[in-house]
PDB file of N, CA and C in Angstrom:
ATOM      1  N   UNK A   1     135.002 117.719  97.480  1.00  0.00           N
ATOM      2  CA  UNK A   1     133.600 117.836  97.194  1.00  0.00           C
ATOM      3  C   UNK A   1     133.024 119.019  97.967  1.00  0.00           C
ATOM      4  N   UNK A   2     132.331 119.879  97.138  1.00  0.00           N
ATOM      5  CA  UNK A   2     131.397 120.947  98.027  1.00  0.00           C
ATOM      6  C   UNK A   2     130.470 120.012  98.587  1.00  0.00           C
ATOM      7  N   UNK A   3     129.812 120.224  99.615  1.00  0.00           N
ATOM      8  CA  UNK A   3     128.868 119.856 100.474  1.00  0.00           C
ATOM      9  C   UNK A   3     127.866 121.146 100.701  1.00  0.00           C
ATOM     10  N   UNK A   4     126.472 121.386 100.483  1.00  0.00           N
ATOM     11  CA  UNK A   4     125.458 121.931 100.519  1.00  0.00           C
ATOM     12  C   UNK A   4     124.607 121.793 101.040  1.00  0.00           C
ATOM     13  N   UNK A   5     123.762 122.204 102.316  1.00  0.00           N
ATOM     14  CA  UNK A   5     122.646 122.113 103.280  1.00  0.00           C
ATOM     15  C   UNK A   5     121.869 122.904 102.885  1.00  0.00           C
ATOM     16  N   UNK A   6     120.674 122.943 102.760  1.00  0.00           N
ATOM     17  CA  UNK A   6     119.539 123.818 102.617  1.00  0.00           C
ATOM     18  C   UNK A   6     119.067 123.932 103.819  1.00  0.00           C
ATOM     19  N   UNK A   7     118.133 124.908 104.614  1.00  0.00           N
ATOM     20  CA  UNK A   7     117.460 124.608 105.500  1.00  0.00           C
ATOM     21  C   UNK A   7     115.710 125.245 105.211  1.00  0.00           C
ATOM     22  N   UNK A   8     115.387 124.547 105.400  1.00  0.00           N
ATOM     23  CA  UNK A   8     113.570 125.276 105.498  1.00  0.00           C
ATOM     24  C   UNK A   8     113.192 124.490 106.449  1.00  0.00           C
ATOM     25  N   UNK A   9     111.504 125.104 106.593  1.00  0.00           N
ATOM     26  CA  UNK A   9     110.553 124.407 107.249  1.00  0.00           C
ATOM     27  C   UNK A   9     109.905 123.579 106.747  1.00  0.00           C
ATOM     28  N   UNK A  10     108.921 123.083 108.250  1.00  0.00           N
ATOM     29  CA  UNK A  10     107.883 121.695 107.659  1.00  0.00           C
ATOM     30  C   UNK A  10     107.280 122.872 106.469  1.00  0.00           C
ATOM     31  N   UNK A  11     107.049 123.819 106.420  1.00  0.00           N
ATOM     32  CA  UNK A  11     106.160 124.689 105.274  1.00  0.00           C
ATOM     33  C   UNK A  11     106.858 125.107 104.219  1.00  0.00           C
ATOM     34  N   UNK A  12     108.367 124.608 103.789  1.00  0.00           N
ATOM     35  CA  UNK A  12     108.977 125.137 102.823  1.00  0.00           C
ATOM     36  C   UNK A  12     109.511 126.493 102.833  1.00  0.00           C
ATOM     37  N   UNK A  13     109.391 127.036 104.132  1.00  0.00           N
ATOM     38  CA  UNK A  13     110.117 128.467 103.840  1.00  0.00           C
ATOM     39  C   UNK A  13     111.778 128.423 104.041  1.00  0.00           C
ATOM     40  N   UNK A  14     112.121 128.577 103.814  1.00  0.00           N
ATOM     41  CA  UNK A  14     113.958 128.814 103.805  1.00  0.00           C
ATOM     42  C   UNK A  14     114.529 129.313 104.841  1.00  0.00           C
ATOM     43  N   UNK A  15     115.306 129.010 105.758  1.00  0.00           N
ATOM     44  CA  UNK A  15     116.433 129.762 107.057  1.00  0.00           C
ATOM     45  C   UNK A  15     117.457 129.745 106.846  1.00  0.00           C
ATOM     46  N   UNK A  16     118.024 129.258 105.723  1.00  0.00           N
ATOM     47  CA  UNK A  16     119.389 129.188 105.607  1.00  0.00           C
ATOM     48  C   UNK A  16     120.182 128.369 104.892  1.00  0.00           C
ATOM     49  N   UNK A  17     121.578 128.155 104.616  1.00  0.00           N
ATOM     50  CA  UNK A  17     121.664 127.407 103.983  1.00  0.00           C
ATOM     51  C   UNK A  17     123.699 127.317 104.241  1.00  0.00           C
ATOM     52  N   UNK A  18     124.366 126.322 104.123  1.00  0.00           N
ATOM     53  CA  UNK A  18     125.638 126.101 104.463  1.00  0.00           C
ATOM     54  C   UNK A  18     126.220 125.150 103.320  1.00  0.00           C
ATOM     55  N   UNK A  19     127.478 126.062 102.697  1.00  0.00           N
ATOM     56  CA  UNK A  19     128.449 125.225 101.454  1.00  0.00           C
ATOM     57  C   UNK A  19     129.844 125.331 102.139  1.00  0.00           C
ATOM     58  N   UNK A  20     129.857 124.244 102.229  1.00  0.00           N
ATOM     59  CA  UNK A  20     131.819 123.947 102.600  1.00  0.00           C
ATOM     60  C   UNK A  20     132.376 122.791 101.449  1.00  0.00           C
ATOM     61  N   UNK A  21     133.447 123.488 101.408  1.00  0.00           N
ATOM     62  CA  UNK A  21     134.479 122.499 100.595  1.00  0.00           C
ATOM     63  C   UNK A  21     134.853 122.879  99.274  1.00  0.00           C
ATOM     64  N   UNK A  22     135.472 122.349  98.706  1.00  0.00           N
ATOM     65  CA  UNK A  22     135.759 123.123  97.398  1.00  0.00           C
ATOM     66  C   UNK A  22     135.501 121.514  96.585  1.00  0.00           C
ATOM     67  N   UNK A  23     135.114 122.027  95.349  1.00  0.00           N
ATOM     68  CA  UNK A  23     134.784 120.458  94.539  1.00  0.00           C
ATOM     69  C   UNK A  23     135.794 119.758  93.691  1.00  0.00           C
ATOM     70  N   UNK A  24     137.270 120.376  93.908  1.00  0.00           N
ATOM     71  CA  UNK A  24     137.955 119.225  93.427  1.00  0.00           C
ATOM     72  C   UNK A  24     137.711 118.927  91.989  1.00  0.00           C
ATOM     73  N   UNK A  25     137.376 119.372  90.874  1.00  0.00           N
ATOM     74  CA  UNK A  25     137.136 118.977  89.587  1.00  0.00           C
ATOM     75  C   UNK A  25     138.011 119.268  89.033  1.00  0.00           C
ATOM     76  N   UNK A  26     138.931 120.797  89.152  1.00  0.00           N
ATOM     77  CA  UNK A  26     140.093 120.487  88.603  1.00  0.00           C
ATOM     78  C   UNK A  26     141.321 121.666  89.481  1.00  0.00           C
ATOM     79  N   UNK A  27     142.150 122.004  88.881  1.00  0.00           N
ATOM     80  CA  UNK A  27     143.359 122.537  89.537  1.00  0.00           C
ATOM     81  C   UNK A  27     142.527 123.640  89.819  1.00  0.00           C
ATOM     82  N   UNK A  28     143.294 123.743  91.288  1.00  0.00           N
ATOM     83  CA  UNK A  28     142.796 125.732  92.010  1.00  0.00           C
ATOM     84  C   UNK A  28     142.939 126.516  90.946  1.00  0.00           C
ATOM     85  N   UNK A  29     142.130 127.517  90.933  1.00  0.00           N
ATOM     86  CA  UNK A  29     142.050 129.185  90.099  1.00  0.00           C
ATOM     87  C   UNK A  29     141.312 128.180  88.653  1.00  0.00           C
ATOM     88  N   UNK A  30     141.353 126.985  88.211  1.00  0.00           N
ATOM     89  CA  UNK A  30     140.737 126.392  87.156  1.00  0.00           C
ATOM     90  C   UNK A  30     139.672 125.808  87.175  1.00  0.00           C
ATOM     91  N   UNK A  31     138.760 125.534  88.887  1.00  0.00           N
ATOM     92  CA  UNK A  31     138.159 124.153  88.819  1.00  0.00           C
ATOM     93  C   UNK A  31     136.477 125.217  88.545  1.00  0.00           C
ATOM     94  N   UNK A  32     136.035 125.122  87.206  1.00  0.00           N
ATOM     95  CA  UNK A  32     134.948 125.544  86.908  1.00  0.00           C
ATOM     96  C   UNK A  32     133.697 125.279  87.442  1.00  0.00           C
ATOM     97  N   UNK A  33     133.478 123.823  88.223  1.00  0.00           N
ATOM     98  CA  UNK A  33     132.521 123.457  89.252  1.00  0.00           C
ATOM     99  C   UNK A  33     132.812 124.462  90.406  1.00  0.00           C
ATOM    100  N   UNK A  34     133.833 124.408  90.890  1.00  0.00           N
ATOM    101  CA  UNK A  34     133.801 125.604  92.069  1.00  0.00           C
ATOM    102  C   UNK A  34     133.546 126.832  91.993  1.00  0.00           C
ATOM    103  N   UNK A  35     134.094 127.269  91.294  1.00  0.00           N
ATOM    104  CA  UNK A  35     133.702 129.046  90.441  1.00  0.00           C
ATOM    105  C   UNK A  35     132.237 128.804  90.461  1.00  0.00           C
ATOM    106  N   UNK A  36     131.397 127.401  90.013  1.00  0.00           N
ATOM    107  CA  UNK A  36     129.938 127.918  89.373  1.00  0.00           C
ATOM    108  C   UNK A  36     129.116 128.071  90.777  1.00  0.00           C
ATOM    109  N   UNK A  37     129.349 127.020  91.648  1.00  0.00           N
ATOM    110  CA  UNK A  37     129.299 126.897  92.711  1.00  0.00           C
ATOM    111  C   UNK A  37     128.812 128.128  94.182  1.00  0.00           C
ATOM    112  N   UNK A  38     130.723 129.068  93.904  1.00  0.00           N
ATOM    113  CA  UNK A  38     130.523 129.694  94.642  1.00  0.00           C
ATOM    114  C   UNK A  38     129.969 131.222  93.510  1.00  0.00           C
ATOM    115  N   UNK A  39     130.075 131.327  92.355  1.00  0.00           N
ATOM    116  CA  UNK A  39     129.399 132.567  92.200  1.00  0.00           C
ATOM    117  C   UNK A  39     127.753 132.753  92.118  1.00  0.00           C
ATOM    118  N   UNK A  40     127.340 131.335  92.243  1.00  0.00           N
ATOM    119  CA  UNK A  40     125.767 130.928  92.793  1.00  0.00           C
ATOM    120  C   UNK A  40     125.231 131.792  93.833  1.00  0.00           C
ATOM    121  N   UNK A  41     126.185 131.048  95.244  1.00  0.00           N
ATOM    122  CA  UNK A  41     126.097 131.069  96.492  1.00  0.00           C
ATOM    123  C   UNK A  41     126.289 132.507  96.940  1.00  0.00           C
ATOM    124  N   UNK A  42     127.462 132.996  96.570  1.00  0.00           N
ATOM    125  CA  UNK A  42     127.612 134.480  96.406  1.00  0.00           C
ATOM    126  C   UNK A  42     126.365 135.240  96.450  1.00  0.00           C
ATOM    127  N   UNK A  43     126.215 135.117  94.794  1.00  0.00           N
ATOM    128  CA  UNK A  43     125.368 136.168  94.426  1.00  0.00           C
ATOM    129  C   UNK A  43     123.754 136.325  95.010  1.00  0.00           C
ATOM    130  N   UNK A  44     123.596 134.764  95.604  1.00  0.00           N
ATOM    131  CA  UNK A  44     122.445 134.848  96.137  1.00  0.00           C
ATOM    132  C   UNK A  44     122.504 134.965  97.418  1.00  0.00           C
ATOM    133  N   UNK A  45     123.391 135.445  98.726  1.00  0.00           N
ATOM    134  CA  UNK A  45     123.912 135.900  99.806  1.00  0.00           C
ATOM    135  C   UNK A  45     123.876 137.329  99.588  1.00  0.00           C
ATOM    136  N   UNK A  46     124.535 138.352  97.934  1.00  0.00           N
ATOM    137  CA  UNK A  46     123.726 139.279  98.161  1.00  0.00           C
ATOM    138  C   UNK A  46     122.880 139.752  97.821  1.00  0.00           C
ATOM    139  N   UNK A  47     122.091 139.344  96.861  1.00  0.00           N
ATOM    140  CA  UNK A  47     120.595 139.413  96.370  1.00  0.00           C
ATOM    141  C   UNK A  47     119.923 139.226  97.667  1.00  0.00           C
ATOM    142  N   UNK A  48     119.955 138.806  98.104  1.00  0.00           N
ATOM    143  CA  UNK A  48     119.056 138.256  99.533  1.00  0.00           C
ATOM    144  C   UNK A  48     119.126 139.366 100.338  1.00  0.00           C
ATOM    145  N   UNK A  49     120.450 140.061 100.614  1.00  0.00           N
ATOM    146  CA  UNK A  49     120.171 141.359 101.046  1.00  0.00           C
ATOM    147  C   UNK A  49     119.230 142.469 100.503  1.00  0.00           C
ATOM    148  N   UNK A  50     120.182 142.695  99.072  1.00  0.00           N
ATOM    149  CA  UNK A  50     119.893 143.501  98.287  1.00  0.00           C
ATOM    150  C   UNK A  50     118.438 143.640  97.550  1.00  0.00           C
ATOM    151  N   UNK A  51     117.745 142.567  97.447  1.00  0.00           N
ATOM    152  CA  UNK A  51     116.607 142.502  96.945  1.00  0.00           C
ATOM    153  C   UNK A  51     115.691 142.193  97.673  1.00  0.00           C
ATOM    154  N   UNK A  52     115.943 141.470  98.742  1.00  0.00           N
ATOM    155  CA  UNK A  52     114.593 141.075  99.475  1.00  0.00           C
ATOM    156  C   UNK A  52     114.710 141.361 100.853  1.00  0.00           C
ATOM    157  N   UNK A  53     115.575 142.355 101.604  1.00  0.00           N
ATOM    158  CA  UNK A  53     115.887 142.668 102.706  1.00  0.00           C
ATOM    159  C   UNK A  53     115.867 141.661 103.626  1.00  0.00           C
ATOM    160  N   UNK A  54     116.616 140.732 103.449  1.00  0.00           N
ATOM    161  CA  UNK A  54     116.814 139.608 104.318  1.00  0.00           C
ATOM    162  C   UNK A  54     118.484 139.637 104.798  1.00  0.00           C
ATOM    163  N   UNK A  55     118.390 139.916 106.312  1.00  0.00           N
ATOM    164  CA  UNK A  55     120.144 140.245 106.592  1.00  0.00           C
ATOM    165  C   UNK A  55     120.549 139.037 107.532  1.00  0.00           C
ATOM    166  N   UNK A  56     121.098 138.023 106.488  1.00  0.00           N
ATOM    167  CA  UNK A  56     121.724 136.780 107.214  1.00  0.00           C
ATOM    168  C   UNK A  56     122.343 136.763 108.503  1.00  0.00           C
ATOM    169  N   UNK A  57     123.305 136.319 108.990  1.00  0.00           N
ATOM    170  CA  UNK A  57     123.749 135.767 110.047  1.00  0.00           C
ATOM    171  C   UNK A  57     124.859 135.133 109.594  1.00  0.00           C
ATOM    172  N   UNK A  58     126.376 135.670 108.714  1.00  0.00           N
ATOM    173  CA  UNK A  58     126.892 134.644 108.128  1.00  0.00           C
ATOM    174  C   UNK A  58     128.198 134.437 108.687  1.00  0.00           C
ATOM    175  N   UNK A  59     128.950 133.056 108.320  1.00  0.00           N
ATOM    176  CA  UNK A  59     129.976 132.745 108.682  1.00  0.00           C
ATOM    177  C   UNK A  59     130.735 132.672 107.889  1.00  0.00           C
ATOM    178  N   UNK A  60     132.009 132.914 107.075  1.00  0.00           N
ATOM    179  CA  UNK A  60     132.365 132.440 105.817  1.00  0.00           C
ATOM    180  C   UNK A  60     134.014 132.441 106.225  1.00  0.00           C
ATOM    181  N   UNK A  61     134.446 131.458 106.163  1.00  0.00           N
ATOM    182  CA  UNK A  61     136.038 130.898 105.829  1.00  0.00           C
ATOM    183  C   UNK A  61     136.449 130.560 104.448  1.00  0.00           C
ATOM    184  N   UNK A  62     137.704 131.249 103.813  1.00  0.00           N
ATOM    185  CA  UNK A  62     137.825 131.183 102.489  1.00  0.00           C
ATOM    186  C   UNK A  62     138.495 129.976 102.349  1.00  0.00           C
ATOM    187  N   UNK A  63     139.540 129.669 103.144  1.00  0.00           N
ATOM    188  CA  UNK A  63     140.340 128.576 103.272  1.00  0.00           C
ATOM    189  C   UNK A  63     139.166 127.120 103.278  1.00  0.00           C
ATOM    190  N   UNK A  64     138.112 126.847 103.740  1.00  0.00           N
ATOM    191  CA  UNK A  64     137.597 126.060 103.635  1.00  0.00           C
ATOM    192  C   UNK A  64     136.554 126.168 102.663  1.00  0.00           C
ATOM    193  N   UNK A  65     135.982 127.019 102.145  1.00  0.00           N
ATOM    194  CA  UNK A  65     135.723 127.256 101.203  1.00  0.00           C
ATOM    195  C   UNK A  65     134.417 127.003 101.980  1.00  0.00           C
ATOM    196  N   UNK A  66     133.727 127.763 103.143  1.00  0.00           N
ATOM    197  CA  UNK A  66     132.597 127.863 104.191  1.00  0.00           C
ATOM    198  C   UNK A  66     132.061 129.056 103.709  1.00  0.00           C
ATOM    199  N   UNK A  67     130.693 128.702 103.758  1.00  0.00           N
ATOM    200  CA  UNK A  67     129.471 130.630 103.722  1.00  0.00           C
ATOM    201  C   UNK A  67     128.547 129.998 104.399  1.00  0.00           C
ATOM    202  N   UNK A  68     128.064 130.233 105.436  1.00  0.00           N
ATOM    203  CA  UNK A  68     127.064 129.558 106.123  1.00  0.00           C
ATOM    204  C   UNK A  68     125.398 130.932 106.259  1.00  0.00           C
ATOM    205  N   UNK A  69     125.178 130.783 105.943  1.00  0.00           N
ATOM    206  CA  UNK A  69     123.725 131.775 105.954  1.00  0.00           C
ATOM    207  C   UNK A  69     122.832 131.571 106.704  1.00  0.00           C
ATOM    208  N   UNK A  70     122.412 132.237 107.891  1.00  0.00           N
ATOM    209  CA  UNK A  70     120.903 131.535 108.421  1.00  0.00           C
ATOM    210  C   UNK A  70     119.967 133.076 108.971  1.00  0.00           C
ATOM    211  N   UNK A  71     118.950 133.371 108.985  1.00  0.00           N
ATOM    212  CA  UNK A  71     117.677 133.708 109.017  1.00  0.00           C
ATOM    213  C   UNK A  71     116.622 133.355 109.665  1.00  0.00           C
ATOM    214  N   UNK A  72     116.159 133.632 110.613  1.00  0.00           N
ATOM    215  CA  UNK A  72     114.680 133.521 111.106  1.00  0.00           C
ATOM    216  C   UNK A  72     113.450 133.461 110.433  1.00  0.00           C
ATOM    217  N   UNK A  73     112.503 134.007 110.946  1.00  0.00           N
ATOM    218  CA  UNK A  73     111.060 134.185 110.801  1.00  0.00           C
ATOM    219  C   UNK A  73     111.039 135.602 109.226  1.00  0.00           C
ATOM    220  N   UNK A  74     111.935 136.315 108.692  1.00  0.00           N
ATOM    221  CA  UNK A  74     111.911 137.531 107.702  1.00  0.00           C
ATOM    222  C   UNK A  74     112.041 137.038 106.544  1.00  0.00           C
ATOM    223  N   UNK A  75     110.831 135.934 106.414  1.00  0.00           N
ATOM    224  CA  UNK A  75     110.855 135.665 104.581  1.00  0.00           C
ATOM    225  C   UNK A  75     109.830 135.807 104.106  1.00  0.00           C
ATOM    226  N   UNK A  76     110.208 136.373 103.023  1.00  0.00           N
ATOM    227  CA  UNK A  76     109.047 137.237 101.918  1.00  0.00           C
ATOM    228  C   UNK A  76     109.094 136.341 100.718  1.00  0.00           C
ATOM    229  N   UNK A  77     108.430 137.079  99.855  1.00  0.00           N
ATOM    230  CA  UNK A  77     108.514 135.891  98.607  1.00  0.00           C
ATOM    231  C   UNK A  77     109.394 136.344  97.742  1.00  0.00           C
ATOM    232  N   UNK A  78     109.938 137.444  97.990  1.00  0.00           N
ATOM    233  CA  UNK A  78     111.418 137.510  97.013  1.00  0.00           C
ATOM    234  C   UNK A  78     112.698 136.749  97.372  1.00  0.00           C
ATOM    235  N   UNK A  79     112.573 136.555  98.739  1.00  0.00           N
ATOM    236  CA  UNK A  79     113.058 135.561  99.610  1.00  0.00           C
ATOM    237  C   UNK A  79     113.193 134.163  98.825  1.00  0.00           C
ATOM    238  N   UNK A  80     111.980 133.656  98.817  1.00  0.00           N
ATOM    239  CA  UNK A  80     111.791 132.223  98.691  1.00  0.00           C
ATOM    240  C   UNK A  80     112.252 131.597  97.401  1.00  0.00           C
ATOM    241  N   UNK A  81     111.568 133.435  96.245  1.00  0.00           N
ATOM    242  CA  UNK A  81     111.941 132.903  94.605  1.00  0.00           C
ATOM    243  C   UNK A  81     113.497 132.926  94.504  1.00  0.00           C
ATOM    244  N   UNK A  82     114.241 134.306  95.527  1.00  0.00           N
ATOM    245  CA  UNK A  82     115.922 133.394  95.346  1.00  0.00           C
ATOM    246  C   UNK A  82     116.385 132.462  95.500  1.00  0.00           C
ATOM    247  N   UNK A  83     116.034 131.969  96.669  1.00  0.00           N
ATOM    248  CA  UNK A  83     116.344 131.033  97.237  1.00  0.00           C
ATOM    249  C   UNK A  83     116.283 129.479  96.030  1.00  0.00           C
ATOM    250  N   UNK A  84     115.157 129.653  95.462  1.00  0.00           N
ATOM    251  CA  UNK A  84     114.290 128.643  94.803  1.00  0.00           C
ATOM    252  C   UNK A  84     115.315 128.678  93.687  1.00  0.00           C
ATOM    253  N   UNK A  85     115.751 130.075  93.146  1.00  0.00           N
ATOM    254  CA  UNK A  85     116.714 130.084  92.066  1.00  0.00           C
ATOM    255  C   UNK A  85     118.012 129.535  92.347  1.00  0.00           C
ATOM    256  N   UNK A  86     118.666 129.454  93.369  1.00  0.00           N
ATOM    257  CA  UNK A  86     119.358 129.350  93.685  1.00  0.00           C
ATOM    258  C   UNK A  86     120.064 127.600  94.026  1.00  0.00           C
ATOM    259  N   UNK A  87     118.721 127.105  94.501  1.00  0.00           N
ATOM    260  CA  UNK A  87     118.813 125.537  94.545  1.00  0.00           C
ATOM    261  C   UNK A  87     118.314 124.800  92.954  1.00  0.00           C
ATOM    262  N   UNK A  88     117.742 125.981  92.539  1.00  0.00           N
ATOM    263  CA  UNK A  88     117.446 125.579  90.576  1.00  0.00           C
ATOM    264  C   UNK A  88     118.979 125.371  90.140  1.00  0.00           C
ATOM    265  N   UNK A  89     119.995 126.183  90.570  1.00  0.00           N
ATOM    266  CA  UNK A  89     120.888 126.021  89.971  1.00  0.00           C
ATOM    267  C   UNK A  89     121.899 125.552  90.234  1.00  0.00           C
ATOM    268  N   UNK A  90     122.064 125.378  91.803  1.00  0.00           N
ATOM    269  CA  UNK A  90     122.664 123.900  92.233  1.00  0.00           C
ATOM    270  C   UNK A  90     122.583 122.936  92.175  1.00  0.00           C
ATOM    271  N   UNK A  91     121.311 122.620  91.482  1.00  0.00           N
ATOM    272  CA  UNK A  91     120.723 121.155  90.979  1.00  0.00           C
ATOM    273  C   UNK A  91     121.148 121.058  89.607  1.00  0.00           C
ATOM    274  N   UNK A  92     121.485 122.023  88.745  1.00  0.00           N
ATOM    275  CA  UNK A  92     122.010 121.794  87.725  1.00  0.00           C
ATOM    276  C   UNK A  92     122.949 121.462  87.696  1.00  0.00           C
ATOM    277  N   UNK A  93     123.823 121.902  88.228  1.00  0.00           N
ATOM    278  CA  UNK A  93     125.818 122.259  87.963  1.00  0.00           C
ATOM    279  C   UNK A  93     125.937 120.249  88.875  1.00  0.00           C
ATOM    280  N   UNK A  94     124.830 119.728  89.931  1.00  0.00           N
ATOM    281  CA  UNK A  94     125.054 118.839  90.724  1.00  0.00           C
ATOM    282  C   UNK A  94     124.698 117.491  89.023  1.00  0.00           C
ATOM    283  N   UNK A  95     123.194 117.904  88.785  1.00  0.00           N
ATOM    284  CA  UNK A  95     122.755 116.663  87.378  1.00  0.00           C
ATOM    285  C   UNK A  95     124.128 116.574  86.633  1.00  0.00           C
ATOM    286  N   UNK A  96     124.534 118.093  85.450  1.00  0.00           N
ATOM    287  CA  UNK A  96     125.812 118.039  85.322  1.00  0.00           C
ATOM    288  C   UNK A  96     126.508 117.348  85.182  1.00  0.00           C
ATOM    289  N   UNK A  97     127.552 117.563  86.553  1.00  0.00           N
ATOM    290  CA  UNK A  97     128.866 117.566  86.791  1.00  0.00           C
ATOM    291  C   UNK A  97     128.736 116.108  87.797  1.00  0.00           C
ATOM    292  N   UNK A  98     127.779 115.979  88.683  1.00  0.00           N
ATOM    293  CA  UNK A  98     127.430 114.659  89.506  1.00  0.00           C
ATOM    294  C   UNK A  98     127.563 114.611  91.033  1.00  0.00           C
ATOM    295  N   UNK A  99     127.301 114.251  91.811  1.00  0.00           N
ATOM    296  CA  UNK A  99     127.726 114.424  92.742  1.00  0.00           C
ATOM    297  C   UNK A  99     128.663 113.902  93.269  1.00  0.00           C
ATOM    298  N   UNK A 100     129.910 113.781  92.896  1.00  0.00           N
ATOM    299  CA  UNK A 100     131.328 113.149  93.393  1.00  0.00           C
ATOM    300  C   UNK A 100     131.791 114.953  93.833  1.00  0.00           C
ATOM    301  N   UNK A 101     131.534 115.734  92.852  1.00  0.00           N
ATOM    302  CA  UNK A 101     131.404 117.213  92.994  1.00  0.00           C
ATOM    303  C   UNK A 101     130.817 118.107  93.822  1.00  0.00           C
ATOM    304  N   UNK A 102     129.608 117.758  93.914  1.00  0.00           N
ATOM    305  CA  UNK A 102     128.556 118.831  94.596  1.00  0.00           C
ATOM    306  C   UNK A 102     127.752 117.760  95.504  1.00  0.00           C
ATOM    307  N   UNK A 103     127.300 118.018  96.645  1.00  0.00           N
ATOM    308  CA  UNK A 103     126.462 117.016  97.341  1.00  0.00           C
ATOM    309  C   UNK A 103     125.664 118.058  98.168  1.00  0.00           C
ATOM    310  N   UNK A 104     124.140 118.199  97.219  1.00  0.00           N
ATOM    311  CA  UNK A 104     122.949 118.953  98.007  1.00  0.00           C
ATOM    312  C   UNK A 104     122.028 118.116  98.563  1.00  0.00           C
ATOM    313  N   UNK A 105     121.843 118.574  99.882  1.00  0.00           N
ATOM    314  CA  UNK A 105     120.892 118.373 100.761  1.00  0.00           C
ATOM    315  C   UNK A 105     120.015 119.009 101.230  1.00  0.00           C
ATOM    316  N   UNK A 106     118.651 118.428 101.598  1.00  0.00           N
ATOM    317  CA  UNK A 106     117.595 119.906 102.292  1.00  0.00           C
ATOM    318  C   UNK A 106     117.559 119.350 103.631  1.00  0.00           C
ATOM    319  N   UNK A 107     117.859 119.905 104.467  1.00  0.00           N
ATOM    320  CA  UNK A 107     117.588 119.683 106.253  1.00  0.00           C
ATOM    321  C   UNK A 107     116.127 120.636 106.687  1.00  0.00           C
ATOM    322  N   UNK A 108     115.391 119.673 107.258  1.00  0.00           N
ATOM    323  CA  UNK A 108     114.218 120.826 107.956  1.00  0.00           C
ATOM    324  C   UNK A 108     114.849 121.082 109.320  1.00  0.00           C
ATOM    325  N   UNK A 109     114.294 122.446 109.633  1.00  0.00           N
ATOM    326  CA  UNK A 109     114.272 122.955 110.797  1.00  0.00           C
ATOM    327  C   UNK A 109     113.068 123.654 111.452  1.00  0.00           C
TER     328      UNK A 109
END
């Protein structure tokens, strides 16, 4: 199962966010929950650079299938609408596929 942390504030702004695990749906190089998963997480690690000048803090192990992202006080609202896209579409692939697969959470900080 991937496992997914969000982090924001009591105000909803975003600091970060941590996916470990791989989801097990089907054989390595095949399991289409994981692919959707991590080309999510990916792409919004570099959009976040690339578009909203936000330069993470990241950790990423491939073997565990870890990207850990975190951020301070430098969020803008191109920031927030990735971010926002980003848990839009982890909530999908999670309704979907279910969570035996994907397990999102929001943690405040």
């Amino acid at each position: 199962m991937t496992h997914i942390s969000v982090y924001r504030t009591r105000e909803g702004k975003y600091r970060g966010i941590t996916c470990i695990g791989h989801a097990e749906y089907g054989d390595s190089g095949e399991d289409i929950v994981c692919a959707a998963i991590s080309a999510l997480v990916i792409n919004a690690a570099n959009s976040l650079e690339a578009l909203a000048a936000i330069k993470p803090v990241t950790v990423a192990n491939q073997e565990e299938g870890l990207l850990d992202l975190r951020w301070k006080d430098d969020t803008n609202e191109k920031m927030q609408l990735l971010m926002d896209s980003l848990v839009l579409g982890l909530t999908g692939i999670m309704n979907q596929y279910g969570k035996t697969y994907i397990d999102l959470t929001f943690e405040e900080v």
